[in-house]
Protein backbone atom coordinates (compact mmCIF):
# COMPACT_ATOMS: atom_id res chain seq x y z
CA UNK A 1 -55.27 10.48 60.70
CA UNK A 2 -54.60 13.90 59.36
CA UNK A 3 -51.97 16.00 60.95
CA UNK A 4 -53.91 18.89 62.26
CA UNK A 5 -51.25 20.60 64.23
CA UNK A 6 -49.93 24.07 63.26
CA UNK A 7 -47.17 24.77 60.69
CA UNK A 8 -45.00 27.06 61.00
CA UNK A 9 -45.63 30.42 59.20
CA UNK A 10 -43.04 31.19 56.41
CA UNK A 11 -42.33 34.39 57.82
CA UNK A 12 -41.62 34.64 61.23
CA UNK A 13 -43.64 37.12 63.42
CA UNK A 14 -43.37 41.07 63.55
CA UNK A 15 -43.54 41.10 67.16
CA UNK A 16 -40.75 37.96 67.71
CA UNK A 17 -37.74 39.84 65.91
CA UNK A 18 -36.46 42.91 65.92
CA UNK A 19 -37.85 45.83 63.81
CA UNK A 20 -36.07 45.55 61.16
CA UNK A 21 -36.71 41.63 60.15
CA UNK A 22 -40.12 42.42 61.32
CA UNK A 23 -40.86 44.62 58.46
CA UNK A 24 -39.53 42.77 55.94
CA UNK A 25 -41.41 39.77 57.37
CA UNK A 26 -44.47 42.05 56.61
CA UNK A 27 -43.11 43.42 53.75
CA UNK A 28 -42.92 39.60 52.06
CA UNK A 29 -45.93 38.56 54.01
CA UNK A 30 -48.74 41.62 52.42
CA UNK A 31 -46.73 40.65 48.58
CA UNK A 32 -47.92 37.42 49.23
CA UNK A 33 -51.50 38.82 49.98
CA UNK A 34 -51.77 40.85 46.56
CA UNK A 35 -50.96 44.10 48.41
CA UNK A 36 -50.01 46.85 45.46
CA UNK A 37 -47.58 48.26 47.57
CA UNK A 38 -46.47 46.07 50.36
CA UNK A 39 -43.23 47.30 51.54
CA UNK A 40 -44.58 51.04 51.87
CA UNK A 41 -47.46 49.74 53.84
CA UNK A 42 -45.37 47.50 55.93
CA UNK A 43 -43.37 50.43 56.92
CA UNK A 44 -46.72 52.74 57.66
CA UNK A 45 -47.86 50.53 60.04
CA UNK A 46 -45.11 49.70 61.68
CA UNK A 47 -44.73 53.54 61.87
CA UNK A 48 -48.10 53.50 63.63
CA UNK A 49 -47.82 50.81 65.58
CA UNK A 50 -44.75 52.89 67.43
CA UNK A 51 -46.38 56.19 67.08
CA UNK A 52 -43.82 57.85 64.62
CA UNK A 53 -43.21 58.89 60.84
CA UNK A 54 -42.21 56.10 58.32
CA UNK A 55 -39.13 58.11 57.89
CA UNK A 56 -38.31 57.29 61.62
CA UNK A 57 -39.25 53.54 61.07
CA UNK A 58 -36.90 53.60 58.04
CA UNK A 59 -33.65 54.89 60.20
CA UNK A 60 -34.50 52.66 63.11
CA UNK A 61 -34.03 50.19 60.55
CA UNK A 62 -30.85 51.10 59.33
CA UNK A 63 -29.58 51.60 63.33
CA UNK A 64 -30.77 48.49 64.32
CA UNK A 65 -31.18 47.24 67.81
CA UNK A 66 -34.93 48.14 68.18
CA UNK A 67 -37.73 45.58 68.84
CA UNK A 68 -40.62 45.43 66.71
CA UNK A 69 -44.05 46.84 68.42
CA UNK A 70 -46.03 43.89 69.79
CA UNK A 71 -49.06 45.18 68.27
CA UNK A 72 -47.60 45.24 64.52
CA UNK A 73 -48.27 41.43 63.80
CA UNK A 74 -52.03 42.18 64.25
CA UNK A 75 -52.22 44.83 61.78
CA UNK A 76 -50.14 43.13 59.67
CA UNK A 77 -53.07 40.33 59.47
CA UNK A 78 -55.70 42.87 59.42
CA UNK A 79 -54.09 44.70 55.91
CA UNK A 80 -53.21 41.07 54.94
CA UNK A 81 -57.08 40.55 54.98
CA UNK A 82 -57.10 43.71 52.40
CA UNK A 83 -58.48 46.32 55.30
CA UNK A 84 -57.31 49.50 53.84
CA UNK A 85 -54.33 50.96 55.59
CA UNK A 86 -55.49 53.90 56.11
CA UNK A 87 -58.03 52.60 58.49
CA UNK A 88 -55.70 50.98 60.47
CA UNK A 89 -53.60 54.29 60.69
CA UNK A 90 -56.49 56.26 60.81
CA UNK A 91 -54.79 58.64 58.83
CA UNK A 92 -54.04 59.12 54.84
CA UNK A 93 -51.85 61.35 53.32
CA UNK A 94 -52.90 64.02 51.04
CA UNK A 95 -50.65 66.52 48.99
CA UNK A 96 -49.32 68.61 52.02
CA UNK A 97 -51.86 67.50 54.59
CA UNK A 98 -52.40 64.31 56.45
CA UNK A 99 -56.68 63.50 56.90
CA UNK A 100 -58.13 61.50 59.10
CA UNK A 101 -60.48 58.71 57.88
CA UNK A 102 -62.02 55.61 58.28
CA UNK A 103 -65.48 53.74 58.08
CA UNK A 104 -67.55 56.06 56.28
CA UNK A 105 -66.05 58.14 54.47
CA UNK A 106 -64.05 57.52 51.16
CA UNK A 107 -60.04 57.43 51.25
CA UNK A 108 -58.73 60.05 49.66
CA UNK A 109 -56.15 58.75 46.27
CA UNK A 110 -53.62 60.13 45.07
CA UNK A 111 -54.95 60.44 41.35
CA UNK A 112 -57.24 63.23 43.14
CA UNK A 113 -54.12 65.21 43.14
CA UNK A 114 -54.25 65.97 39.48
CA UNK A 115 -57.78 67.88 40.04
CA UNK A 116 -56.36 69.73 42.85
CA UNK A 117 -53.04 70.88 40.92
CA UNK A 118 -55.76 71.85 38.06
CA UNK A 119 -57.71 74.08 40.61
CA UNK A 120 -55.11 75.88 41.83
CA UNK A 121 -53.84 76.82 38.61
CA UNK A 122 -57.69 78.47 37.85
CA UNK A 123 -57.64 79.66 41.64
CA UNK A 124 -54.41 81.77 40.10
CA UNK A 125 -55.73 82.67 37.32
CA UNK A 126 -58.72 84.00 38.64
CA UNK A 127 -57.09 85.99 41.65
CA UNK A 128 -55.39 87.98 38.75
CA UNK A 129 -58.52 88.94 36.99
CA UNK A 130 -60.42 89.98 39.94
CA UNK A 131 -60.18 92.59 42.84
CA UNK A 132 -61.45 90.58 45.09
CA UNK A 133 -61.02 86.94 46.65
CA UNK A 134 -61.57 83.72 44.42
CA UNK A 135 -64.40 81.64 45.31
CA UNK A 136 -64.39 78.23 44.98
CA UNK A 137 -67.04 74.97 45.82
CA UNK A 138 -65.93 71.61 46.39
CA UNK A 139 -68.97 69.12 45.44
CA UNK A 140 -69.42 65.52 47.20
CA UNK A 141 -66.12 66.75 49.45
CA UNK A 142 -65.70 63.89 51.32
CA UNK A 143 -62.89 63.61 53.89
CA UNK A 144 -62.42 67.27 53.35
CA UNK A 145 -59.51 66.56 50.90
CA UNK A 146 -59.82 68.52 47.96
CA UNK A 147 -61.62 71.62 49.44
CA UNK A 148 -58.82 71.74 52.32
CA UNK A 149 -56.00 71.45 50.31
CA UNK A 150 -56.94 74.28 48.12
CA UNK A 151 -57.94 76.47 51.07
CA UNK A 152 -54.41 75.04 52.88
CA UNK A 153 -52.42 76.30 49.66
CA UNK A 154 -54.28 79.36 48.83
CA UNK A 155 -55.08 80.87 51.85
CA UNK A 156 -56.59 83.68 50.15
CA UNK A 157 -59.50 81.88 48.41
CA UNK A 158 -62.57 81.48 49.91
CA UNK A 159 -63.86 78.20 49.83
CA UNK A 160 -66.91 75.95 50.78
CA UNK A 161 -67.80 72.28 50.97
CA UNK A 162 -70.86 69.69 50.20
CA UNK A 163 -71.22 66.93 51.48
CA UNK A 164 -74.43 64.52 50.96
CA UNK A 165 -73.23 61.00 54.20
CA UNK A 166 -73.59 62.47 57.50
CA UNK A 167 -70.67 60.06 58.39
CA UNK A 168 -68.36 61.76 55.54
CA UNK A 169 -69.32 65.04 56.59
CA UNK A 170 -68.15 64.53 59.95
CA UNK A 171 -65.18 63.32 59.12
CA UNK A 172 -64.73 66.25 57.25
CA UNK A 173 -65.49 68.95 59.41
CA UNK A 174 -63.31 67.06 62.08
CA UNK A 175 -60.26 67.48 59.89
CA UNK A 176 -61.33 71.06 59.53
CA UNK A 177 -61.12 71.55 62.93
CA UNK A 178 -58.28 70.11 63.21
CA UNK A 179 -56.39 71.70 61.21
CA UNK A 180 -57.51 75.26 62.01
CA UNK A 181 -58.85 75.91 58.04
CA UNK A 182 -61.20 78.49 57.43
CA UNK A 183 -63.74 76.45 55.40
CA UNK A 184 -67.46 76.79 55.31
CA UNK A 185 -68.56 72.64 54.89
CA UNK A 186 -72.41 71.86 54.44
CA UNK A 187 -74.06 68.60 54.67
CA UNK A 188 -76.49 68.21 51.76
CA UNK A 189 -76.94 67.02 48.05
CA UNK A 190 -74.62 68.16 45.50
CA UNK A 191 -77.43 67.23 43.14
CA UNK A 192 -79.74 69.31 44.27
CA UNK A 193 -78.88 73.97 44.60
CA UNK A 194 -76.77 74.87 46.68
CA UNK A 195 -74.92 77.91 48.66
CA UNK A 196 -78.00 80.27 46.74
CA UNK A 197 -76.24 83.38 48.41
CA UNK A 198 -73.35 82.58 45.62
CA UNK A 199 -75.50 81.63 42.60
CA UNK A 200 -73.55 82.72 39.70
CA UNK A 201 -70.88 83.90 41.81
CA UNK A 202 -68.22 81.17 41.89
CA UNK A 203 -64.60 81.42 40.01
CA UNK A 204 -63.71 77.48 40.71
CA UNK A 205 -66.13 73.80 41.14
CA UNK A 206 -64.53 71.23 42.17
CA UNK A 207 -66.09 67.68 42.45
CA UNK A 208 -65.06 63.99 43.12
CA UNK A 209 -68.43 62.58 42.59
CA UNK A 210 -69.48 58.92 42.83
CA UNK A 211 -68.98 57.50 39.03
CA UNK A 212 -69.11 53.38 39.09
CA UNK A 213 -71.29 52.23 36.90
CA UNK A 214 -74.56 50.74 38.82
CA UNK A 215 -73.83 47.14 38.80
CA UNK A 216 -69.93 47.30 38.17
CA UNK A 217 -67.83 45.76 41.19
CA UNK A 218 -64.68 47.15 42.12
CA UNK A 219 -62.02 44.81 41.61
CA UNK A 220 -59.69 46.17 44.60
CA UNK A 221 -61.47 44.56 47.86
CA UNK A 222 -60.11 48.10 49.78
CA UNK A 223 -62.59 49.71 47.93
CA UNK A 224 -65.41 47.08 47.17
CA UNK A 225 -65.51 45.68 50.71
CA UNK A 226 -65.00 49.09 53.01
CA UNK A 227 -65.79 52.80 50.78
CA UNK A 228 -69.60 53.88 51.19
CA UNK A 229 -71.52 52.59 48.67
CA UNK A 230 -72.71 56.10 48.26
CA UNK A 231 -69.58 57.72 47.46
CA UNK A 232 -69.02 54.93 44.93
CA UNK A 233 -71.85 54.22 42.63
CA UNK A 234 -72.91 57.10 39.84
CA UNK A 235 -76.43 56.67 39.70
CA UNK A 236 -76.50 54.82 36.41
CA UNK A 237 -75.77 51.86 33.99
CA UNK A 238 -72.56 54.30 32.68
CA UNK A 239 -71.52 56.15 36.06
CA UNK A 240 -72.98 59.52 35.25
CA UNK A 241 -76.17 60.37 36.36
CA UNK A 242 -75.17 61.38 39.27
CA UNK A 243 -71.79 63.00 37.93
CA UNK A 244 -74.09 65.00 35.31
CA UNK A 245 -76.52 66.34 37.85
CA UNK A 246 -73.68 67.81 40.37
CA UNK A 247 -72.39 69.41 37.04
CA UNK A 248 -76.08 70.62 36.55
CA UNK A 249 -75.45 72.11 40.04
CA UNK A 250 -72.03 73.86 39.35
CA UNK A 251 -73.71 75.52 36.57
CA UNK A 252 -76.02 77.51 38.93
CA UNK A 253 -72.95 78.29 41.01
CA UNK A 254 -70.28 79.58 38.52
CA UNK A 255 -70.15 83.16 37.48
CA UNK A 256 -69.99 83.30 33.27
CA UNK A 257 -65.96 82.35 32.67
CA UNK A 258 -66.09 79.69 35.87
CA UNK A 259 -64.61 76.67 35.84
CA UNK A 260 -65.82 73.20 36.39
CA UNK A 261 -63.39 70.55 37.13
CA UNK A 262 -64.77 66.78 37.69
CA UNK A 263 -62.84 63.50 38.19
CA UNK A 264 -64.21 60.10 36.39
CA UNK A 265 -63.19 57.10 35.65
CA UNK A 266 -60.64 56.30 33.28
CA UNK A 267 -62.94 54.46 31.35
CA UNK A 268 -64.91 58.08 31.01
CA UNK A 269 -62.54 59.99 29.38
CA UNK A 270 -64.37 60.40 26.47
CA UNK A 271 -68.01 59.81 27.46
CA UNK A 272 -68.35 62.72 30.04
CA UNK A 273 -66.82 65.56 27.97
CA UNK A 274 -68.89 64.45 25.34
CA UNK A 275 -72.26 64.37 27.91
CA UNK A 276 -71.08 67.65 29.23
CA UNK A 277 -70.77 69.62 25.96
CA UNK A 278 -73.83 67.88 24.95
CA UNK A 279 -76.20 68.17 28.36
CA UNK A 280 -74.97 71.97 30.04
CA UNK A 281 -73.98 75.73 29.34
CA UNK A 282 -70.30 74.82 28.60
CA UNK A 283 -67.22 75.51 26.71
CA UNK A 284 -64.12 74.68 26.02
CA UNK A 285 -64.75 71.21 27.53
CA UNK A 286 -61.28 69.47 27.95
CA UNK A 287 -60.24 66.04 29.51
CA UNK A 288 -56.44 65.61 31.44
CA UNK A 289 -54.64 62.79 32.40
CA UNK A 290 -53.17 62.05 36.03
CA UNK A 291 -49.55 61.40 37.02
CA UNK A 292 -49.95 57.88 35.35
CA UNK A 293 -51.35 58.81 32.05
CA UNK A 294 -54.73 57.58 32.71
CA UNK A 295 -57.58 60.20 31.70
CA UNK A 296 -58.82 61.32 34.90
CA UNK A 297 -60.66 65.16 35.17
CA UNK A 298 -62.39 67.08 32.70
CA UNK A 299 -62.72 70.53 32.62
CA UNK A 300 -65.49 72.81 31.26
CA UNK A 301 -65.87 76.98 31.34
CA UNK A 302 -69.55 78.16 32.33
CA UNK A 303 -71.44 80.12 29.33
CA UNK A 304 -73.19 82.61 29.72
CA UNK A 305 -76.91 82.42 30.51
CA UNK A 306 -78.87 80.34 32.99
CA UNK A 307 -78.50 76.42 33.77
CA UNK A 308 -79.46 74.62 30.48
């Protein structure tokens, strides 16, 4: 008869051993799962789990003498499973700002950062041309995360948000709220007009839109298995239907000289500057690569003229 009893686990339990062994226990135990980054997001959720920063986790650590939180070997199981981590925290970090999220609304990644860094350097650019403030429109805003970072860095800007998933947009205006920012955030579809009281007004659009092909499957099951389908999927067999009708929409919105900025794919590097220049009133259209080389936002100045 087989020997059905329990083995012994390879790596002892978080909440048997003291903090430190605990996290390295977690650390070898979400390597083992195909985790990217384990030991960062064995120290996150330990730093939940106890209510603190990871840099608090991290001395604890070195001091020794503290007891790993009971609740730790749960979520170590639950991100082991490939639940994102920033559900579990409830919390992802952003540039300067930490957002809240979870079911419903898309996590916020850090290749977004290259848009934003791109923005800010038009928001500047603007602010010295004009007498007035810069206005800028984030399209398909999501958690809030692009259109709050610019407004948390450039105070001075005016900005406004779009957002199509009642679940997204309350996320959204929740981290608003939160963190006392002065942004105007509609629900509604960034394929459709918009904010008419600033047609051909806008200095700066921003826009994360949803760009996987239609029938593609994410290979990461954080994003697969637990982002909204409808912040996901473009629309189309190559990701940018949708994509090309928000741009459609920025058009109407940007004063002649405006800027358009728009994250893809990596794969898309080439194929949406090209539909851009090809499909709107735009110039200049340029593509930029994020922190890890990877084409990731292109960039395109509004012509003159009405929407093409």
């Amino acid at each position: 008869m087989d020997d059905l009893s329990p083995r012994p686990s390879h790596h002892p339990r978080p909440d048997a051993v003291d903090l430190r062994t605990a996290v390295r226990a977690a650390t070898a135990r979400l390597r083992e799962a195909g985790i990217p980054s384990p030991e960062v997001d064995a120290v996150e959720l330990a730093a939940h789990a106890l209510g603190v920063d990871a840099r608090e986790v991290r001395r604890l650590m070195v001091l020794g003498g503290r007891a790993a939180p009971p609740s730790l070997a749960t979520l170590v199981d639950e991100r082991a499973s490939r639940v994102p981590l920033q559900h579990l925290t409830g919390r992802a970090h952003f540039r300067h700002l930490t957002l809240a999220v979870g079911p419903g609304v898309f996590v916020p990644r850090p290749e977004t950062e290259t848009l934003v860094e791109l923005a800010l350097a038009e928001v500047d650019r603007a602010a010295g041309r004009k007498g007035e403030p810069v206005r800028v429109v984030d399209l398909c805003c999501g958690s809030g995360a692009i259109a709050l970072s610019l407004k948390h860095e450039r105070p001075d800007a005016v900005v406004r948000g779009l957002e199509v998933s009642p679940d997204a947009w309350a996320w959204a205006t929740s981290n608003r709220d939160r963190l006392g920012l002065d942004v105007r955030l509609d629900l509604g579809d960034a394929t459709q007009p918009c904010f008419g009281d600033w047609a051909g007004t806008v200095d700066v659009v921003t826009v994360n839109p949803p760009y996987i092909p239609v029938g593609a499957v994410p290979l990461d099951p954080e994003v697969r298995d637990h982002d909204p389908d409808v912040a996901l999927y473009g629309g189309s067999e190559d990701g940018l239907a949708i994509p090309l009708r928000t741009a459609a929409t920025a058009a109407a919105l940007l004063r002649p000289g405006g800027l358009l900025l728009m994250e893809h794919a990596d794969s898309q590097g080439e194929s949406l500057p090209r539909r851009l220049a090809a499909a709107g009133p735009w110039t200049g259209v340029t593509d930029h690569l994020d922190l890890s080389g990877r084409p990731r936002v292109s960039t395109a100045r509004r012509l003159p003229g009405g929407p093409s």
